[in-house]
Protein backbone atom coordinates (compact mmCIF):
# COMPACT_ATOMS: atom_id res chain seq x y z
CA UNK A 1 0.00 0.00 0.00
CA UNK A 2 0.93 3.17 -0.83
CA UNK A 3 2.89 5.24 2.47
CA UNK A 4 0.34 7.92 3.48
CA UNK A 5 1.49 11.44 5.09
CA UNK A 6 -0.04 11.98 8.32
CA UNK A 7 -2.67 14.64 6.96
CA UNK A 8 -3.87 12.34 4.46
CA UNK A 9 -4.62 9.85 6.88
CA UNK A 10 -5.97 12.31 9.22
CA UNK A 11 -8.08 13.04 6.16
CA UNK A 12 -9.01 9.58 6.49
CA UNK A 13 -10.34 9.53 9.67
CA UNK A 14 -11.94 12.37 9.47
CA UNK A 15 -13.67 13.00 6.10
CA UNK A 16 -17.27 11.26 5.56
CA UNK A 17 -17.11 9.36 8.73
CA UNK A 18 -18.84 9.60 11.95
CA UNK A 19 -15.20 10.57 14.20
CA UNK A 20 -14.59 13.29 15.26
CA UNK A 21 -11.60 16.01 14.93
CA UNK A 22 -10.12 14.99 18.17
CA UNK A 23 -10.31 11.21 17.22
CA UNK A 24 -9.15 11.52 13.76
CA UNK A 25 -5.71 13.25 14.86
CA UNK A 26 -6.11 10.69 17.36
CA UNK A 27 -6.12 7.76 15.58
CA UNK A 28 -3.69 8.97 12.45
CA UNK A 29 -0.89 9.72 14.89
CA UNK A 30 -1.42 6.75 16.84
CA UNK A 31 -1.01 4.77 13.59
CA UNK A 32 1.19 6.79 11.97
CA UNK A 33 3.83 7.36 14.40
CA UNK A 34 3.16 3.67 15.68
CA UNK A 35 2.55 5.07 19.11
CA UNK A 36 1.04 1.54 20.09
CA UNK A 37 -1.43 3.86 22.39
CA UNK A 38 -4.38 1.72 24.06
CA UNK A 39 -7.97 2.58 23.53
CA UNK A 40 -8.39 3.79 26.83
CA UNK A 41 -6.12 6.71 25.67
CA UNK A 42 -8.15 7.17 22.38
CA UNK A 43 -11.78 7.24 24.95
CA UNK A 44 -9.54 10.12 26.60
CA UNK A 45 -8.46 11.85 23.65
CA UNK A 46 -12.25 11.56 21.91
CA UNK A 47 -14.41 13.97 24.47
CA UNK A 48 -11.81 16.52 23.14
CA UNK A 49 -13.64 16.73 20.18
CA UNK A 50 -16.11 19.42 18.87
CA UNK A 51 -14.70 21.55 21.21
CA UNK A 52 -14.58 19.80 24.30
CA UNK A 53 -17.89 18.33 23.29
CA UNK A 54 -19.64 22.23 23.60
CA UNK A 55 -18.03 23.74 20.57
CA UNK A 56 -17.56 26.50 23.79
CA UNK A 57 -14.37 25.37 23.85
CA UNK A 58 -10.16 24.96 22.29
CA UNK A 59 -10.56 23.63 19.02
CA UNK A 60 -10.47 19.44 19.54
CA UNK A 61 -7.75 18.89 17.12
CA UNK A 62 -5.55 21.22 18.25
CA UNK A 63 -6.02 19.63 21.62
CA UNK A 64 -5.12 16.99 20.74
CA UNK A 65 -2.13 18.02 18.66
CA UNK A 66 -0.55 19.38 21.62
CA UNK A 67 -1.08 16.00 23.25
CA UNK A 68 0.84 14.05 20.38
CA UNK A 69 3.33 17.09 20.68
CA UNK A 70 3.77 17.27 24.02
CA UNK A 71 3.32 13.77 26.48
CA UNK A 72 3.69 11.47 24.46
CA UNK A 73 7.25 12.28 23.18
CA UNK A 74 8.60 13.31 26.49
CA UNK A 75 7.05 10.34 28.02
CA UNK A 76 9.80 8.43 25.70
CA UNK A 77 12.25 10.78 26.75
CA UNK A 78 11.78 11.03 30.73
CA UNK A 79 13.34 8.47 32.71
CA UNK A 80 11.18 6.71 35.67
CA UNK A 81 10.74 9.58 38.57
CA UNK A 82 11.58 12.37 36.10
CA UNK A 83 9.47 14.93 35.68
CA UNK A 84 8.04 17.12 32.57
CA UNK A 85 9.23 20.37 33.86
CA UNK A 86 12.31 20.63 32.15
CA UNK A 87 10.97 19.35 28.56
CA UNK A 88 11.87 22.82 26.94
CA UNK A 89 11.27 21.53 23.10
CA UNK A 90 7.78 19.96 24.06
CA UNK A 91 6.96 23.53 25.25
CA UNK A 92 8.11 25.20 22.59
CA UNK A 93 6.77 22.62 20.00
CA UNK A 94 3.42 23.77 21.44
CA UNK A 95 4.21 27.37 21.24
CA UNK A 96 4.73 26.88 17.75
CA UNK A 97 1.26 25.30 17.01
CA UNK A 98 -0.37 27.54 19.13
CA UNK A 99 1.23 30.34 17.40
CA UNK A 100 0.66 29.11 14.21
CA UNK A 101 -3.02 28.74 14.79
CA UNK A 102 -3.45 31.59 16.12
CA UNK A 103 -1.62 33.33 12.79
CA UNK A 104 -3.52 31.95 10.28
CA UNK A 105 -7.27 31.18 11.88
CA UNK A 106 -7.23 33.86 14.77
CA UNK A 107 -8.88 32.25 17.16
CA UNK A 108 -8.70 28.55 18.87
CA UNK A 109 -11.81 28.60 20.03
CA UNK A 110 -13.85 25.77 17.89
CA UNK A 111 -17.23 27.62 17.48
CA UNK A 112 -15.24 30.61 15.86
CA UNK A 113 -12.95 27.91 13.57
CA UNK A 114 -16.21 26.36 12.17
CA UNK A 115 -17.62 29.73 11.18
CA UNK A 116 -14.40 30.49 9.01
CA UNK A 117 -14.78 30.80 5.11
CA UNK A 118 -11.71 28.35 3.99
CA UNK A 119 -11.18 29.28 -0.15
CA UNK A 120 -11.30 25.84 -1.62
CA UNK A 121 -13.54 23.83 0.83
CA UNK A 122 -16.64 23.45 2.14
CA UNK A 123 -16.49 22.50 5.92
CA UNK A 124 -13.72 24.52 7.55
CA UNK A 125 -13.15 22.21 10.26
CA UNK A 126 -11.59 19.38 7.34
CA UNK A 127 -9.22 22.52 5.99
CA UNK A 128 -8.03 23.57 9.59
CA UNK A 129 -7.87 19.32 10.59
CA UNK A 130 -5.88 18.95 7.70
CA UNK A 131 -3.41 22.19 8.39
CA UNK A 132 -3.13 21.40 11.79
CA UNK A 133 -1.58 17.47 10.87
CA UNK A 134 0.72 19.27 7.95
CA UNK A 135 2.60 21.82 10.93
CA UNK A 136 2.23 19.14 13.67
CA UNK A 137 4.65 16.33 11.24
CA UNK A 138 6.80 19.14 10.56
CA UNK A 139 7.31 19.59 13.91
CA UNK A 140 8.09 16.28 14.81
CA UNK A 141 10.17 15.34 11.72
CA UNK A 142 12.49 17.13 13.75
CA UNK A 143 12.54 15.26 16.72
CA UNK A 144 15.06 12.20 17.05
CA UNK A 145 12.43 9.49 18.72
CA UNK A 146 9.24 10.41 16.94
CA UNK A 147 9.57 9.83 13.28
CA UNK A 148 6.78 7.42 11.22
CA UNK A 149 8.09 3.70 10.82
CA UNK A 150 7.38 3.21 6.98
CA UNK A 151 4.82 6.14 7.54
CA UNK A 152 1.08 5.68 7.67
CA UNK A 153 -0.31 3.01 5.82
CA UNK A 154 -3.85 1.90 6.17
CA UNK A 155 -4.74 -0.70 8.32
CA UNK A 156 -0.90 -0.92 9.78
């Protein structure tokens, strides 16, 4: 099968079916970066969606972005007792995203995202999805311990 980047399977998850933004980052950087997280962790990860659920709330993907920025590479890096407070490049990988978001949408803030006119697309929330995955893999291609093992592939 052909090797995937992670927005196109985030794309996958996400586009005509019943997931939701939260899951679908979920679920393509779980696979893609062969993360090996359990399903308990995906339940976790899915009331982040829509907003926290409200859509009165930080945009779900982005959420969880930060979570697939953030934990789960330092929780490779830390060694047992060692804390996150020192993880310097986990905060400022989320300083970028944040700033990033915030310089092309304005807002985080999901209700305000899904009332955006993207040029080229109907739902706004598959265009932001989608641009959220492209910066968060170019943040981690950078990163020695997180990089896809023969990428995303369907099914793998």
């Amino acid at each position: 099968m052909a090797t995937m980047k992670l927005y196109e399977l985030v794309n996958h998850y996400h586009i005509g079916t019943e997931l939701t933004c939260a899951e679908a980052v979920f679920m393509a950087c779980n696979e893609y970066y062969h993360l090996n997280l359990s399903e308990e962790t995906r339940k976790m990860f899915s009331v982040m969606g829509l907003g926290m659920q409200t859509e009165q709330s930080c945009c779900g993907a982005f959420t969880v972005a930060v979570g697939m920025a953030k934990p789960s590479p330092s929780r490779v890096l830390l060694s047992a007792g060692q804390t996150d407070v020192s993880n310097m490049e986990g905060y400022q990988m989320i300083a970028d995203l944040t700033d990033f978001t915030l310089g092309v949408y304005g807002t985080l803030h999901c209700v305000e995202l899904q009332k955006l006119e993207i040029v080229g697309g109907e739902n706004p929330c598959h265009a932001i999805v989608e641009a959220l995955a492209k910066k968060l893999e170019e943040l981690l291609a950078g990163r020695r311990i997180f990089r896809p093992v023969n990428a995303g592939q369907i099914g793998s």
